[in-house]
C-alpha atoms as a PDB file:
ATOM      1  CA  UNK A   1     123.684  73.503-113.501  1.00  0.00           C
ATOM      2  CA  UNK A   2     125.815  75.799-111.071  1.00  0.00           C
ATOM      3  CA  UNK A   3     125.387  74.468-106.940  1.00  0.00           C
ATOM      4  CA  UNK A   4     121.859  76.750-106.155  1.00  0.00           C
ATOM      5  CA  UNK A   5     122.011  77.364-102.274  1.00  0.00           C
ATOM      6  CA  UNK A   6     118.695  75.789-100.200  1.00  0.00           C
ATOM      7  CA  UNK A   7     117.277  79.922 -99.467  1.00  0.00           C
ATOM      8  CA  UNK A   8     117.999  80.716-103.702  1.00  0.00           C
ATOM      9  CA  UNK A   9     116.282  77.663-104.453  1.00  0.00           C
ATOM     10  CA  UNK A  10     113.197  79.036-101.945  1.00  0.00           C
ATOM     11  CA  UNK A  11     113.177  81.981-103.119  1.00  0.00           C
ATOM     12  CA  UNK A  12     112.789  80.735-106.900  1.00  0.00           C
ATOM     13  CA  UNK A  13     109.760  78.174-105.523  1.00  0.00           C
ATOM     14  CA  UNK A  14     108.341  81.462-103.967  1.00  0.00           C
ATOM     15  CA  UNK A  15     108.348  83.947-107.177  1.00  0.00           C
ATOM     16  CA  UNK A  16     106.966  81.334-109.629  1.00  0.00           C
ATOM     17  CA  UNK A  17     105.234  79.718-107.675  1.00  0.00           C
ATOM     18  CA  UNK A  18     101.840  79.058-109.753  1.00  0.00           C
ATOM     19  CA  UNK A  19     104.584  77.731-112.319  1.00  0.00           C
ATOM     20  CA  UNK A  20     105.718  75.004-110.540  1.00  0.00           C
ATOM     21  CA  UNK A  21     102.017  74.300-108.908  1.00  0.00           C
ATOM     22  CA  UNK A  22     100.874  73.450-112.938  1.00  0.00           C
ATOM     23  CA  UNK A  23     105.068  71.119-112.851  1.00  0.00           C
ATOM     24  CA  UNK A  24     103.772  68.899-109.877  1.00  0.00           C
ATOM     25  CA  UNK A  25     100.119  68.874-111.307  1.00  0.00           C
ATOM     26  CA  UNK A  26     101.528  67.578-114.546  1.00  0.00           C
ATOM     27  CA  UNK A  27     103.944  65.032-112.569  1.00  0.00           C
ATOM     28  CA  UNK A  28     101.117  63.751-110.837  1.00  0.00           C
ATOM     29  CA  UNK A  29      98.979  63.036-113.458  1.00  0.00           C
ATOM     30  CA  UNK A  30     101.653  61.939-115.663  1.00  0.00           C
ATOM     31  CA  UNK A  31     101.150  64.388-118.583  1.00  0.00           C
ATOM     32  CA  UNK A  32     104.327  63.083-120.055  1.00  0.00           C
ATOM     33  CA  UNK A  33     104.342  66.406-123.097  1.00  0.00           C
ATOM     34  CA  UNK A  34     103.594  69.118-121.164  1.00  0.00           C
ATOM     35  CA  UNK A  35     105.783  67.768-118.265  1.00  0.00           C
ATOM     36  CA  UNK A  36     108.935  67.669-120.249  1.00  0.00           C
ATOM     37  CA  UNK A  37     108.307  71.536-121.349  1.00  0.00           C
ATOM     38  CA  UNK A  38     107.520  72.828-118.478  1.00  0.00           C
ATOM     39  CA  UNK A  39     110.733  70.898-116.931  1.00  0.00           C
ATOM     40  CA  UNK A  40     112.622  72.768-119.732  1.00  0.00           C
ATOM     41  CA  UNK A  41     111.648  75.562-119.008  1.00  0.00           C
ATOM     42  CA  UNK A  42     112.621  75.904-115.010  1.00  0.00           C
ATOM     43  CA  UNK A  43     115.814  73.819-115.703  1.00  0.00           C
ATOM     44  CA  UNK A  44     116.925  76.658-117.976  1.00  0.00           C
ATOM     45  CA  UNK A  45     115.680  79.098-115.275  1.00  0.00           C
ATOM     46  CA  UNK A  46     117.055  77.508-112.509  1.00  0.00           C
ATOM     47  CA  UNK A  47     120.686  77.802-114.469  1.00  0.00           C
ATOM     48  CA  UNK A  48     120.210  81.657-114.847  1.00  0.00           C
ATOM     49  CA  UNK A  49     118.999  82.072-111.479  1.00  0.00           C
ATOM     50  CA  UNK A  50     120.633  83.481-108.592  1.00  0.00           C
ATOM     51  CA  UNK A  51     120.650  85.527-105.657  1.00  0.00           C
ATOM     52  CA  UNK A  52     122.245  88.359-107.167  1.00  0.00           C
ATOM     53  CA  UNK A  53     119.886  91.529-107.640  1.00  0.00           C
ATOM     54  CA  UNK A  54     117.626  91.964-110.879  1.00  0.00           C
ATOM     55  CA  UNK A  55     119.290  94.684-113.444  1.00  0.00           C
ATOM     56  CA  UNK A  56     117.804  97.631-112.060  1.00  0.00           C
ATOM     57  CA  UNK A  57     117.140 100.082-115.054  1.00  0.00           C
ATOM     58  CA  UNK A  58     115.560 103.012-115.683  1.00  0.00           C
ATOM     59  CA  UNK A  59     112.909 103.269-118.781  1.00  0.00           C
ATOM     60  CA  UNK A  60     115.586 104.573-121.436  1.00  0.00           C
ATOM     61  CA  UNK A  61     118.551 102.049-120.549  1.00  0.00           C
ATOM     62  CA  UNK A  62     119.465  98.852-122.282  1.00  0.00           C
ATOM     63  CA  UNK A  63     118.617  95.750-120.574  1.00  0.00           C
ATOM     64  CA  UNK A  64     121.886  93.620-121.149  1.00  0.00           C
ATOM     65  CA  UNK A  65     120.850  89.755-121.408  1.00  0.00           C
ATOM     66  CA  UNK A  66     123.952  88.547-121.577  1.00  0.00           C
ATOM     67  CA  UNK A  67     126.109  90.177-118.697  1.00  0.00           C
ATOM     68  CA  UNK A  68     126.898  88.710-115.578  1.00  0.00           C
ATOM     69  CA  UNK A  69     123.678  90.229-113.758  1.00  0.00           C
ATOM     70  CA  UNK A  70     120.148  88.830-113.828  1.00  0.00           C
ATOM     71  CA  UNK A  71     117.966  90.814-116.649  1.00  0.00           C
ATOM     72  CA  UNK A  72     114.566  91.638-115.278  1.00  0.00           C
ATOM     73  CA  UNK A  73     112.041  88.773-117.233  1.00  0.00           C
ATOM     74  CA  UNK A  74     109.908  91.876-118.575  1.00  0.00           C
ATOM     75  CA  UNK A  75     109.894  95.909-119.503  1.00  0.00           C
ATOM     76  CA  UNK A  76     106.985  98.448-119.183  1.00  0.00           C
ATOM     77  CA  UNK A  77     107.102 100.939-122.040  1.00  0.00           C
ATOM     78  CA  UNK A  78     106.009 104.316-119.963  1.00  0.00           C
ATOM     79  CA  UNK A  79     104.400 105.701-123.192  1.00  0.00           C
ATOM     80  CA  UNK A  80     101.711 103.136-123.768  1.00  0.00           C
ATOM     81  CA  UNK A  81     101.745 100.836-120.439  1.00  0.00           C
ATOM     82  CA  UNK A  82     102.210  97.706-122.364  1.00  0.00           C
ATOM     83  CA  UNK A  83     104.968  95.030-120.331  1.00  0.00           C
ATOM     84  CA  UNK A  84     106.983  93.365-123.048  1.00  0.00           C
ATOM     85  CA  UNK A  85     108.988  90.164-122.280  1.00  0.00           C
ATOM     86  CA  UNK A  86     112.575  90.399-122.160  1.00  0.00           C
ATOM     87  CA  UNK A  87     114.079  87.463-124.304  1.00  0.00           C
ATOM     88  CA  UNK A  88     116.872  85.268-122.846  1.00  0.00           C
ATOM     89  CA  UNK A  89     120.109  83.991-123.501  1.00  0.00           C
ATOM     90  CA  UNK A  90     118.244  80.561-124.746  1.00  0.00           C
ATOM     91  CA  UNK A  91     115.702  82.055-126.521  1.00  0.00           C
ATOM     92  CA  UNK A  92     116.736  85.217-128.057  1.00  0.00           C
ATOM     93  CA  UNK A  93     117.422  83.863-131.626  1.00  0.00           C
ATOM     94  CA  UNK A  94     114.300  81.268-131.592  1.00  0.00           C
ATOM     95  CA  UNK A  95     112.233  81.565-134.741  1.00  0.00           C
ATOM     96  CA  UNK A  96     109.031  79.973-135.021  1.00  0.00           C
ATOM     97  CA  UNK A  97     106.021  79.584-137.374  1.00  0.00           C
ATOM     98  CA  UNK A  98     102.918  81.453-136.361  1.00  0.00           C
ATOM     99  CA  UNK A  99     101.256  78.172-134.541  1.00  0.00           C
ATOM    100  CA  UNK A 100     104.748  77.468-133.103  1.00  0.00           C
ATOM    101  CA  UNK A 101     104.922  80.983-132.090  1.00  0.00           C
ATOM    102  CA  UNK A 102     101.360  80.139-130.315  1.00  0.00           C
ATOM    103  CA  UNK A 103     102.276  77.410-128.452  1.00  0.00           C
ATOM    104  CA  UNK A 104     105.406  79.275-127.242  1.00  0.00           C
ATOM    105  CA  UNK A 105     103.003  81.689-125.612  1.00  0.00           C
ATOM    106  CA  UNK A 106     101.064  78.995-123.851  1.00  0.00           C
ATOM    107  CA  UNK A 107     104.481  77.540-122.690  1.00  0.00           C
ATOM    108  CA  UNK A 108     104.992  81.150-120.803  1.00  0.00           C
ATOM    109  CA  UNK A 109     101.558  81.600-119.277  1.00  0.00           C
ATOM    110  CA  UNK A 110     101.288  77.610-117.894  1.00  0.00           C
ATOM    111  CA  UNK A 111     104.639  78.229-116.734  1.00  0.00           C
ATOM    112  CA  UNK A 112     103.283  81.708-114.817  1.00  0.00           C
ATOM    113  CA  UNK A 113     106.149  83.566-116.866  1.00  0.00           C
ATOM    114  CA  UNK A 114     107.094  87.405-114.485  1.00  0.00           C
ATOM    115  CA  UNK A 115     104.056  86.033-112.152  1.00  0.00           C
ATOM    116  CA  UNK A 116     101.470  86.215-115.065  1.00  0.00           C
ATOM    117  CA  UNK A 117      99.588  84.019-117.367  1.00  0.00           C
ATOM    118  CA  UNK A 118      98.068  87.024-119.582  1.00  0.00           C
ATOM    119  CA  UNK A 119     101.044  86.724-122.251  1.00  0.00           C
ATOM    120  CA  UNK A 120      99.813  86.877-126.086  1.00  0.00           C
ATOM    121  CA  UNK A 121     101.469  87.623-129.082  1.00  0.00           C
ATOM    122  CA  UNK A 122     100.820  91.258-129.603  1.00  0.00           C
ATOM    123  CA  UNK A 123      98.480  93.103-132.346  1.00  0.00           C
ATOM    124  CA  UNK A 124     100.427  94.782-134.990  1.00  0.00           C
ATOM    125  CA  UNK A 125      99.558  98.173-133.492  1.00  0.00           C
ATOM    126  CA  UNK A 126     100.910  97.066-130.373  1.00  0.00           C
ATOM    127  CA  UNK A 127     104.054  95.677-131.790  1.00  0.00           C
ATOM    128  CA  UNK A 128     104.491  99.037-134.260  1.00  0.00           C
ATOM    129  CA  UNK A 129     104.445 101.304-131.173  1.00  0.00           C
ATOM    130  CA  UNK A 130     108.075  99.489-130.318  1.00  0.00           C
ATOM    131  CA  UNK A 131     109.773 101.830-132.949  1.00  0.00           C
ATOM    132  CA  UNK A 132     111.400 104.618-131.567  1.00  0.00           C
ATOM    133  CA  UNK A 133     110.092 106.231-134.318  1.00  0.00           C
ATOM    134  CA  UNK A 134     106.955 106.446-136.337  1.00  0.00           C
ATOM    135  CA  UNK A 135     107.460 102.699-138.794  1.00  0.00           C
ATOM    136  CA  UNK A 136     106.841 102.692-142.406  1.00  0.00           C
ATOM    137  CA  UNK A 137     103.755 101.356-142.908  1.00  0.00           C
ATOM    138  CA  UNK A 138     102.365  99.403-145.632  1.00  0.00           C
ATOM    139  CA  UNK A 139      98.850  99.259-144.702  1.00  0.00           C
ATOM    140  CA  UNK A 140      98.646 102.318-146.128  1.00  0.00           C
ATOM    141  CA  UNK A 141      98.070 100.988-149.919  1.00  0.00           C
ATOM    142  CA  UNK A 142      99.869 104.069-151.831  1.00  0.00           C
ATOM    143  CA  UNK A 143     103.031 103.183-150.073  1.00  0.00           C
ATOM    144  CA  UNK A 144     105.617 101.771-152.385  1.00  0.00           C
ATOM    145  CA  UNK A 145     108.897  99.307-151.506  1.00  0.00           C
ATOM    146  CA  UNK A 146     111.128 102.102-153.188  1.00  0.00           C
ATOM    147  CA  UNK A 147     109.412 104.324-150.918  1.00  0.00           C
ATOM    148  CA  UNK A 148     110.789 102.347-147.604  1.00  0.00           C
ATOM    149  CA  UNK A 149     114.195 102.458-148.778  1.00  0.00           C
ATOM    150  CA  UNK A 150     114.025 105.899-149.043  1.00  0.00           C
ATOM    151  CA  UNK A 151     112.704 106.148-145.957  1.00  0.00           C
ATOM    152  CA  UNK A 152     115.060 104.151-144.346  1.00  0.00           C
ATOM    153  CA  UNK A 153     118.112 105.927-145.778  1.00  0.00           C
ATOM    154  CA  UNK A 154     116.430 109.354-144.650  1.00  0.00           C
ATOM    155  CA  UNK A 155     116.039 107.642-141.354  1.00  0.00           C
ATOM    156  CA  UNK A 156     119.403 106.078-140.481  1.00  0.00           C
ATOM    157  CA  UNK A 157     119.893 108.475-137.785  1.00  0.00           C
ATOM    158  CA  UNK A 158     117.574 107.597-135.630  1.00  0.00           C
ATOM    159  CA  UNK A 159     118.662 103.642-135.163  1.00  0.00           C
ATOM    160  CA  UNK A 160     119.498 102.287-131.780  1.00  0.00           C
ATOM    161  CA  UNK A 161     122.153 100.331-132.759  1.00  0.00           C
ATOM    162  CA  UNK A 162     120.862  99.112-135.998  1.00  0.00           C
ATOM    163  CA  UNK A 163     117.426  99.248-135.042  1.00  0.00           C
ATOM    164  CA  UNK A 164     114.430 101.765-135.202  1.00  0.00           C
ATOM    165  CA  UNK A 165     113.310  99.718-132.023  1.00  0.00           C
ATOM    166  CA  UNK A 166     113.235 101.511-128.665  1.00  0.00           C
ATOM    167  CA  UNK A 167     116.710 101.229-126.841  1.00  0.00           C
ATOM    168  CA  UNK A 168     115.505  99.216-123.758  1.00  0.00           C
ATOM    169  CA  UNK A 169     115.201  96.355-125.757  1.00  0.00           C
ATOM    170  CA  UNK A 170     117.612  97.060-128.484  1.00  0.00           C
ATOM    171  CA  UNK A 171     119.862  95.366-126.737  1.00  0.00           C
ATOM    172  CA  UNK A 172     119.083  91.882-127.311  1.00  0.00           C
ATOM    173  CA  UNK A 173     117.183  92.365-130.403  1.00  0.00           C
ATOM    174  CA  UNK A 174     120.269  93.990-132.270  1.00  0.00           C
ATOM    175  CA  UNK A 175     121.606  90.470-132.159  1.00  0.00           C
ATOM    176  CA  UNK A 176     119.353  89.660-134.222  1.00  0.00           C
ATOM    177  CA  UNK A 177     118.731  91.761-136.489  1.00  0.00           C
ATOM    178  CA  UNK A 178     117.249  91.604-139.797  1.00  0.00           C
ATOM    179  CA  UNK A 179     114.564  88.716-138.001  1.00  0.00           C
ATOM    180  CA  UNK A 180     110.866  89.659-138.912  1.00  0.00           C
ATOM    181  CA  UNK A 181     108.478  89.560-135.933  1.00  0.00           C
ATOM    182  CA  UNK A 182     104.898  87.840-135.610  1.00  0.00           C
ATOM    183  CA  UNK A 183     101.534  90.156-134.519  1.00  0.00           C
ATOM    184  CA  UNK A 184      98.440  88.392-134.362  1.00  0.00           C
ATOM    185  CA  UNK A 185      96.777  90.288-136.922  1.00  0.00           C
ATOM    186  CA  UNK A 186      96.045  88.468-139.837  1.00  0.00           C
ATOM    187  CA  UNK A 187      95.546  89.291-143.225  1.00  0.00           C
ATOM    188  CA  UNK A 188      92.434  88.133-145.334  1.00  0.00           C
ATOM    189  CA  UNK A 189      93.838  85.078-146.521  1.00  0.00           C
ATOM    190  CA  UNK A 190      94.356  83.769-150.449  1.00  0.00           C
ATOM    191  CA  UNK A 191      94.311  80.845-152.699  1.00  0.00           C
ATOM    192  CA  UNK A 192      97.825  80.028-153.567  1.00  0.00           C
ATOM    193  CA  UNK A 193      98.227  79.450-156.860  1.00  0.00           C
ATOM    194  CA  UNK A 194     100.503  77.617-159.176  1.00  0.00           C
ATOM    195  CA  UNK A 195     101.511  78.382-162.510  1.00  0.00           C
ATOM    196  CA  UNK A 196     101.510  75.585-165.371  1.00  0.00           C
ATOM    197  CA  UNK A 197     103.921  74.714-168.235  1.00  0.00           C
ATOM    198  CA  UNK A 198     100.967  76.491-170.821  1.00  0.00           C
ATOM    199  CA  UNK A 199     101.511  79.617-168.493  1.00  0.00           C
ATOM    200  CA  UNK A 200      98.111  79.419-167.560  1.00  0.00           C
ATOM    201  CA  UNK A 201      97.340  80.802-163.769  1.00  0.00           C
ATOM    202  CA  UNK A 202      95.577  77.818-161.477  1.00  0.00           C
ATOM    203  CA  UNK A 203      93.887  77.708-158.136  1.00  0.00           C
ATOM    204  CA  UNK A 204      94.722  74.969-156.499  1.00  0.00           C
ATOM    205  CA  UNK A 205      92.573  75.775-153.592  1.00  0.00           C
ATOM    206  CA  UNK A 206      95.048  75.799-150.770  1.00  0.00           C
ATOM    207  CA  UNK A 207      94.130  78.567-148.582  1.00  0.00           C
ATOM    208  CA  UNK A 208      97.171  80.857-147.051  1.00  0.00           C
ATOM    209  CA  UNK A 209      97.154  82.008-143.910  1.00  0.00           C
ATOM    210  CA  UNK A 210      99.079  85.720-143.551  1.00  0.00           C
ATOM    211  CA  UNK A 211      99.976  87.943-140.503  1.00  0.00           C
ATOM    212  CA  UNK A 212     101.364  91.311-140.306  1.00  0.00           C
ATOM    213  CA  UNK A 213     105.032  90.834-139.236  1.00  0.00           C
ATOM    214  CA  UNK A 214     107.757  93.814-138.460  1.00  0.00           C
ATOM    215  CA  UNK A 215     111.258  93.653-138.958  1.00  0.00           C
ATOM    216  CA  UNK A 216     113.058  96.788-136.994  1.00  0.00           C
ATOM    217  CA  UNK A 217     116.028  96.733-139.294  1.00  0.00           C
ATOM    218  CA  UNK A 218     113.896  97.633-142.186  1.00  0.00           C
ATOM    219  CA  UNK A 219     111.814  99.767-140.404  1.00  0.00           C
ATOM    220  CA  UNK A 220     108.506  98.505-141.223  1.00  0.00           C
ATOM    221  CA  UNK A 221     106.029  96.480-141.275  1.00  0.00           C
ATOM    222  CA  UNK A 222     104.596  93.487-143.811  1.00  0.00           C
ATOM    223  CA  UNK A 223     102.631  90.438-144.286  1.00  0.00           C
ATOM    224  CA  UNK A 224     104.075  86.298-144.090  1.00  0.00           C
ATOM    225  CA  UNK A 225     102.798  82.842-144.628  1.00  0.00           C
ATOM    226  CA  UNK A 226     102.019  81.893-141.219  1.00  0.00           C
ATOM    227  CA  UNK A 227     104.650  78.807-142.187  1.00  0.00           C
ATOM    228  CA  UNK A 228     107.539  81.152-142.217  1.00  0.00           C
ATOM    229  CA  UNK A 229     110.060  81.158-139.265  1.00  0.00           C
ATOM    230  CA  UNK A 230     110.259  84.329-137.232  1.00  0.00           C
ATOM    231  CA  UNK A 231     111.013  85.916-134.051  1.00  0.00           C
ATOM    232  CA  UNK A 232     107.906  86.229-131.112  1.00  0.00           C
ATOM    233  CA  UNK A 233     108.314  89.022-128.597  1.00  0.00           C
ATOM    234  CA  UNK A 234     105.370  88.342-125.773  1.00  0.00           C
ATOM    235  CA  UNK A 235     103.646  91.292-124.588  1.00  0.00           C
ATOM    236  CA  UNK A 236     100.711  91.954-121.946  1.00  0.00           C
ATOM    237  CA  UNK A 237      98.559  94.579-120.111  1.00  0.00           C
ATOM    238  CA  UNK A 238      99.512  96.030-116.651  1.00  0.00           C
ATOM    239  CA  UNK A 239      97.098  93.707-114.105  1.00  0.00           C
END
C-alpha cells in the first residue's frame, strides 16, 4: 500500500464512515468471516485512495477505471434516475454464480459502498435500459436466435466500443466483453433431466434455478443456471 498522509486517511474514515463503524463492530465481537471481507474490502480501497479529485464527468463521457485519477464509485443514468456502480480495477472481471453474486451485494451495502446500503442486483428491466439502444429481447416468444444475429449485424453501428451499452460505462465493461450479466428476475424453474442409454427422457427431479442475464456484446438478453459464472453490475434508487 502507497504512504496515505494522516488528513487522506481522515478524510477516507469521514466518507465511509458507516463502513468502517460495521469493521470495528465486527473486530469487537470477533466475527472472524465477515471481518476478513470487510478488511478486504477497505485495504483495496485504501490502495486506490487518494487526495486527488474524483473524475469529474459529465453524463455522456467514459468513466476511465484504470487511469491515474480516482473514478467516481457510482453513475446516475439521467434518463431513468437509476445510480449504477462503477466497477474497479479489482473487480471488473469478477464472475460469480447468482448466490455468489448475492453475497457480493451484501459485501457493498455492510461495507456502506458510495455512502449507501440500498445496493441490489438489478431487475432485468432495469439492467435492459443500460443499452444505448432498444436490446433484443427474447421474452418476446416469436423471437428467434437467427433473428438476433440479424439484428446484431443490422445494428453494428450503434456499439460503443463493442458494446450496445451506454458509453459512460462502456469503458470498463468493453474489457470485458462477451461476459453475460445477472438480473434478479428469475425464470419459472425446471426439472433437469437426463437422458439414458435406451434414449428414453428421465426426470431426475433436480430443480433448476434460471435468471434473465444480458450480455451487451450480443445485444440481448437470455436465461442461465443460477450456477453459471457471470458478471454483477450493482444498481440502486436515488435516496
Amino acid at each position: 500500500m502507497h504512504n496515505l498522509k494522516e488528513e487522506e486517511l481522515e478524510e477516507y474514515i469521514v466518507e465511509n464512515k458507516k463502513g468502517i463503524a460495521k469493521l470495528l463492530f465486527n473486530l469487537f465481537n470477533q466475527n472472524s468471516q465477515e471481518l476478513k471481507e470487510l478488511q478486504d474490502y477497505h485495504i483495496k480501497n485504501l490502495k486506490d485512495f487518494n487526495s486527488s479529485q474524483e473524475q469529474k464527468t459529465d453524463n455522456n463521457e467514459i468513466i476511465d477505471i484504470f487511469g491515474k485519477k480516482k473514478p467516481p464509485l457510482s453513475w446516475k443514468d439521467p434518463k431513468t434516475g437509476l445510480i449504477w456502480e462503477v466497477k474497479n480495477k479489482n473487480n471488473y472481471d469478477k464472475l460469480y454464480s447468482y448466490k455468489e453474486a448475492e453475497h457480493y451485494v451484501k459485501l457493498l451495502n455492510r461495507s456502506f459502498y458510495d455512502h449507501s446500503s440500498k445496493w441490489r442486483i438489478p431487475t432485468i428491466d432495469e439492467l435492459m435500459t443500460l443499452g444505448n439502444i432498444p436490446l433484443f429481447d427474447y421474452r418476446n416468444k416469436n423471437l428467434q436466435f437467427s433473428s438476433r444475429a440479424a439484428w446484431k449485424v443490422g445494428k453494428s453501428k450503434f456499439r460503443n466500443g463493442k458494446l450496445f451499452v451506454k458509453k459512460p460505462l462502456s469503458g470498463f465493461m468493453n474489457a470485458q466483453i462477451e461476459t453475460w450479466y445477472w438480473s434478479s428476475t428469475p425464470v419459472e424453474p425446471f426439472h433437469e433431466q437426463t437422458q439414458s442409454q435406451s434414449n428414453q427422457i428421465n426426470q431426475i427431479g433436480r430443480l433448476v434455478e434460471l435468471f434473465w442475464v444480458v450480455n451487451f456484446f450480443e445485444g440481448g438478453n437470455y436465461h442461465m443456471k443460477a450456477v453459471e459464472k457471470n458478471s454483477v453490475i450493482c444498481v440502486r434508487k436515488d435516496e
